[in-house]
N, C-alpha and C. Protein backbone atom coordinates (compact mmCIF):
# COMPACT_ATOMS: atom_id res chain seq x y z
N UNK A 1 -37.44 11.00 19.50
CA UNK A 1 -36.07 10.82 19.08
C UNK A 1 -35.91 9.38 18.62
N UNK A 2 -34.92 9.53 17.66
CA UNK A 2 -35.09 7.64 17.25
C UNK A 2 -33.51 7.40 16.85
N UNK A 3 -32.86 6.55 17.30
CA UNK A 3 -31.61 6.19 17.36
C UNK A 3 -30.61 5.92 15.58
N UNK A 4 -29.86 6.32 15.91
CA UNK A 4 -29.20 6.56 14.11
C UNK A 4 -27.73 5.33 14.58
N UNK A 5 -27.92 4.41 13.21
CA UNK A 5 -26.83 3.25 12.71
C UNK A 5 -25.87 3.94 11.91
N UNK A 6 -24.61 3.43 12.58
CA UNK A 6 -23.82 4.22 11.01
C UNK A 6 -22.85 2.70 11.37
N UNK A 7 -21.98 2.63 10.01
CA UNK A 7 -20.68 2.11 9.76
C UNK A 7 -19.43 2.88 9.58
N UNK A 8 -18.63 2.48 10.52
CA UNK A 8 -17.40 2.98 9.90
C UNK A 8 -15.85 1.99 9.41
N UNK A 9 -15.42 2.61 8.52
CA UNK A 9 -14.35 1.40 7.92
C UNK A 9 -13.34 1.84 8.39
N UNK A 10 -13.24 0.10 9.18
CA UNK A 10 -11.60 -0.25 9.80
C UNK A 10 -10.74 0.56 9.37
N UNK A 11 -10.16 0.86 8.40
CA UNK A 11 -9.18 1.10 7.81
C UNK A 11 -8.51 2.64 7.84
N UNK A 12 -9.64 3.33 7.25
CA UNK A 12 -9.54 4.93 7.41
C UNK A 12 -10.51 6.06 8.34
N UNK A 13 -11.74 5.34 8.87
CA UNK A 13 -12.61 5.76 9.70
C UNK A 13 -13.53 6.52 9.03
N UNK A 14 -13.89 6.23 8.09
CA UNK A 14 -14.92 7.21 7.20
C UNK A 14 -16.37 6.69 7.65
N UNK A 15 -17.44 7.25 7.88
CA UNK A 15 -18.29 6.69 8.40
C UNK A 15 -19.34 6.59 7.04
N UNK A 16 -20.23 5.23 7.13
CA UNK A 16 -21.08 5.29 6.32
C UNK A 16 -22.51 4.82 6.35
N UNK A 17 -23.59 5.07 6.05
CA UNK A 17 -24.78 5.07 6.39
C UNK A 17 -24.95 3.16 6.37
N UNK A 18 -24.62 2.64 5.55
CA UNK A 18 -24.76 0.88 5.53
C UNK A 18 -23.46 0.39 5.76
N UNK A 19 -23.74 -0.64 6.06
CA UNK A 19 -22.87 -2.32 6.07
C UNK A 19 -22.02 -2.35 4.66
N UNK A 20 -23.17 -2.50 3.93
CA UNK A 20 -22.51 -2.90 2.72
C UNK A 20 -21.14 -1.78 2.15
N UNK A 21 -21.71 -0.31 2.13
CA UNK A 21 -20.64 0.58 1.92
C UNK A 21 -19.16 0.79 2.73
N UNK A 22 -19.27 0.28 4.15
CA UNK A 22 -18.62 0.25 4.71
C UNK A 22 -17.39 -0.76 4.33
N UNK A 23 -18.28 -2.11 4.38
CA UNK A 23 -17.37 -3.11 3.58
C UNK A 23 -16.09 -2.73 2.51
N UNK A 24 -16.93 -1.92 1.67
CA UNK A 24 -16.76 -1.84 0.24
C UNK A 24 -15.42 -0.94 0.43
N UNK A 25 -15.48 0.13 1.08
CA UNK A 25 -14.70 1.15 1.50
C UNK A 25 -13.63 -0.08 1.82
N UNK A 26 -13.39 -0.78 3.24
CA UNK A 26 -12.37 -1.71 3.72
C UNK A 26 -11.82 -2.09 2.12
N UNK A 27 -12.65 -3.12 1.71
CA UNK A 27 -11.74 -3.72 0.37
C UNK A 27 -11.08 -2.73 -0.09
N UNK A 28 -11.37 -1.25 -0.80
CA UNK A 28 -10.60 -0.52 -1.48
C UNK A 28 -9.47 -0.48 -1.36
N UNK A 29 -9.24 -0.44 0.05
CA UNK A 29 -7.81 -0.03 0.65
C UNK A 29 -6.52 -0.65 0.01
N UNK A 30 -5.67 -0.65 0.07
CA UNK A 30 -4.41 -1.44 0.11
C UNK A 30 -3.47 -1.27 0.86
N UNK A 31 -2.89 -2.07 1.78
CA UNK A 31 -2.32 -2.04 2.97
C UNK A 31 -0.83 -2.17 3.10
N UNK A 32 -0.19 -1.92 4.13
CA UNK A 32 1.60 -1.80 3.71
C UNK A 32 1.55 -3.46 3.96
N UNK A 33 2.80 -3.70 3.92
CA UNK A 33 3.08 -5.31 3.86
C UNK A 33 4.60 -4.89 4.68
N UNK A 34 5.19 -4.33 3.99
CA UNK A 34 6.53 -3.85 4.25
C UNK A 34 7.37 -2.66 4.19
N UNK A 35 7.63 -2.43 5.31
CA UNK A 35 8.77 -0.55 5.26
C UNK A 35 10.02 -1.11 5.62
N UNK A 36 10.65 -0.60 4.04
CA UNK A 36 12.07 0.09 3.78
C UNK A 36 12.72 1.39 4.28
N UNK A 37 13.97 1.56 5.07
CA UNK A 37 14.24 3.44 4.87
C UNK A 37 14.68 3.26 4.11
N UNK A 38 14.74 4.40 3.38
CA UNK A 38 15.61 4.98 1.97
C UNK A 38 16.94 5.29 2.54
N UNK A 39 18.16 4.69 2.02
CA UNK A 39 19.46 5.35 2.76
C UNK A 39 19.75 6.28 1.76
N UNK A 40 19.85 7.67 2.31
CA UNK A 40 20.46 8.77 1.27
C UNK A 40 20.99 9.76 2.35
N UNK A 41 22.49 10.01 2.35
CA UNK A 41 23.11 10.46 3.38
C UNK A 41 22.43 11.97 2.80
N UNK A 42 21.91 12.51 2.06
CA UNK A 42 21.72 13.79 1.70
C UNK A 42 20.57 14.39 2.94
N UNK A 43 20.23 12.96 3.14
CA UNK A 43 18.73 13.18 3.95
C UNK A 43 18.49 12.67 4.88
N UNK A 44 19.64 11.93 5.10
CA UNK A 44 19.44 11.13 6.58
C UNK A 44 20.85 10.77 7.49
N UNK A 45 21.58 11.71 8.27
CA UNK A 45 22.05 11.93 8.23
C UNK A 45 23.27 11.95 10.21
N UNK A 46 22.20 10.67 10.60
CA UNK A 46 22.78 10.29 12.00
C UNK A 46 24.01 10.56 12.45
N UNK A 47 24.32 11.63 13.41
CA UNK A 47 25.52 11.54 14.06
C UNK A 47 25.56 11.58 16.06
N UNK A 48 26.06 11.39 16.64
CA UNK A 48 26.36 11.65 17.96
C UNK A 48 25.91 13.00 18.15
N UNK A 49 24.99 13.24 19.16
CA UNK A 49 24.41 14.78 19.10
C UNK A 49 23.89 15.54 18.06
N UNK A 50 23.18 14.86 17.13
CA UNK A 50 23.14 15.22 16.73
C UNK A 50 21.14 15.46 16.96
N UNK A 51 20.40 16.44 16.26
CA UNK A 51 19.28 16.80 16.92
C UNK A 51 18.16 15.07 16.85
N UNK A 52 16.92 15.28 17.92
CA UNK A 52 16.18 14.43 17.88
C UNK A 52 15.71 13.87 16.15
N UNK A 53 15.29 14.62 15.64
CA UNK A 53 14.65 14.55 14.84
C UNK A 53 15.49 13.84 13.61
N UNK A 54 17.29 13.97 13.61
CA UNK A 54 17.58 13.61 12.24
C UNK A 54 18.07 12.05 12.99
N UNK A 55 17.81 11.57 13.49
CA UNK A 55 18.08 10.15 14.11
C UNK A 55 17.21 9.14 12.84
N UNK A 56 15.90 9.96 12.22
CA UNK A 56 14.97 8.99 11.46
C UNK A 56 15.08 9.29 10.10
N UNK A 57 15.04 8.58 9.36
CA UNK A 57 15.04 8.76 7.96
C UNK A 57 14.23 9.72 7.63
N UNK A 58 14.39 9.97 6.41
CA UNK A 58 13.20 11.22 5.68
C UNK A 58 12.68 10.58 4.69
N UNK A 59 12.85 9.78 4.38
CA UNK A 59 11.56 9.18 3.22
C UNK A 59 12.03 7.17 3.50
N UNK A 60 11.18 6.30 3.10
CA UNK A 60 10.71 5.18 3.58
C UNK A 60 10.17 4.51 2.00
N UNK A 61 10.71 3.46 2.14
CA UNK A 61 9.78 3.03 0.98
C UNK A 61 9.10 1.83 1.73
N UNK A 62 7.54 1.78 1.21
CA UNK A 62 6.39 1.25 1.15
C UNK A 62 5.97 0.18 0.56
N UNK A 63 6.53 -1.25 1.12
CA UNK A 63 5.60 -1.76 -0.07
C UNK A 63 3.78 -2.91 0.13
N UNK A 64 3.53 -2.49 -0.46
CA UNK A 64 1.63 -2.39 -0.24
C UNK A 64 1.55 -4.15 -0.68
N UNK A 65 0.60 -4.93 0.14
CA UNK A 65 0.03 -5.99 -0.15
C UNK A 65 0.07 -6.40 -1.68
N UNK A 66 -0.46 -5.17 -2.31
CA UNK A 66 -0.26 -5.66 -4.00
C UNK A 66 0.75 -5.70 -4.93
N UNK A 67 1.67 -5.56 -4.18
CA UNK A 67 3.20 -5.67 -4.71
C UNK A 67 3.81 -4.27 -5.13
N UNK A 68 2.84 -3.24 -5.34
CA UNK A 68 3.49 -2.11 -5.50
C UNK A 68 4.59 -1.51 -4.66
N UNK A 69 5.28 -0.45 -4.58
CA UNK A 69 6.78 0.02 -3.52
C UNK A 69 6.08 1.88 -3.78
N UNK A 70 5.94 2.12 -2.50
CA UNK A 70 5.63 3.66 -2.64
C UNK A 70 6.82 4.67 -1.66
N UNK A 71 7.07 5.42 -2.15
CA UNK A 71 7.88 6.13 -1.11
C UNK A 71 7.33 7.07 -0.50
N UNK A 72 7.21 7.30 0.79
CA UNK A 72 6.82 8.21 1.22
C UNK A 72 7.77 8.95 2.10
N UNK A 73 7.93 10.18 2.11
CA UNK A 73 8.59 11.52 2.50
C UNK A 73 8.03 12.55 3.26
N UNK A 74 9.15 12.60 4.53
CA UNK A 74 8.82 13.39 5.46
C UNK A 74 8.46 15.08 4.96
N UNK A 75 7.30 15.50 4.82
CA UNK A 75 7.42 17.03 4.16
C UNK A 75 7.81 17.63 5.66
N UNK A 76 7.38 17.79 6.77
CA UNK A 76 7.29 18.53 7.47
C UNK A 76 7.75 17.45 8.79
N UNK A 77 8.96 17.97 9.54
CA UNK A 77 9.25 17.03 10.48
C UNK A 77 8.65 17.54 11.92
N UNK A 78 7.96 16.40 12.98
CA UNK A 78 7.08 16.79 13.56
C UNK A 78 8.15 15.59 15.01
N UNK A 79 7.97 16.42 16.29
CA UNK A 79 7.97 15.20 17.57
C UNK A 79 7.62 14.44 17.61
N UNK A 80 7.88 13.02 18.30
CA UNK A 80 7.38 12.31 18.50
C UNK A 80 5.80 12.46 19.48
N UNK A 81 5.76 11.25 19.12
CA UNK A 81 3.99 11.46 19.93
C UNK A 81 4.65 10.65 21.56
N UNK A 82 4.42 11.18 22.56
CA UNK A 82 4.68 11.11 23.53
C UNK A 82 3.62 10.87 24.86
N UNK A 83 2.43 10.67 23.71
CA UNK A 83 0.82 10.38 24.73
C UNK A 83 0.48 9.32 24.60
């Protein structure tokens, strides 16, 4: 039996046979810098008793180290993680 090296990148956990690919993978990335909520009463919609889930926005804007702004949107609303 003989022992197996792998890399995996920080970032997304993809594993890869070298160093170097691993690296390479990290750089690709681009990382948030900053989250916006989107205020749109259509979609977000806080009241007193009102259920867990609409307390949080439904879409967020993103904006990434490289100056770009991405929005991202709740498709499917899920509990909190509680572990």
């Amino acid at each position: 039996m003989k022992p197996v090296q792998y890399y995996a990148c920080e970032i997304c956990g993809t594993v890869h046979q070298t160093e170097k690919a691993a690296a390479a993978c990290e750089q690709f990335h681009v990382l948030p810098k900053k989250v916006d909520r989107r205020i749109s009463k259509k979609l977000w919609m806080p009241y007193p008793g009102a259920a867990e889930m609409d307390r949080y926005p439904a879409e967020i804007n993103v904006e990434m180290e490289d100056g770009s702004v991405w929005i991202y949107e709740i498709g499917r609303r899920y509990k909190k993680n509680v572990g």
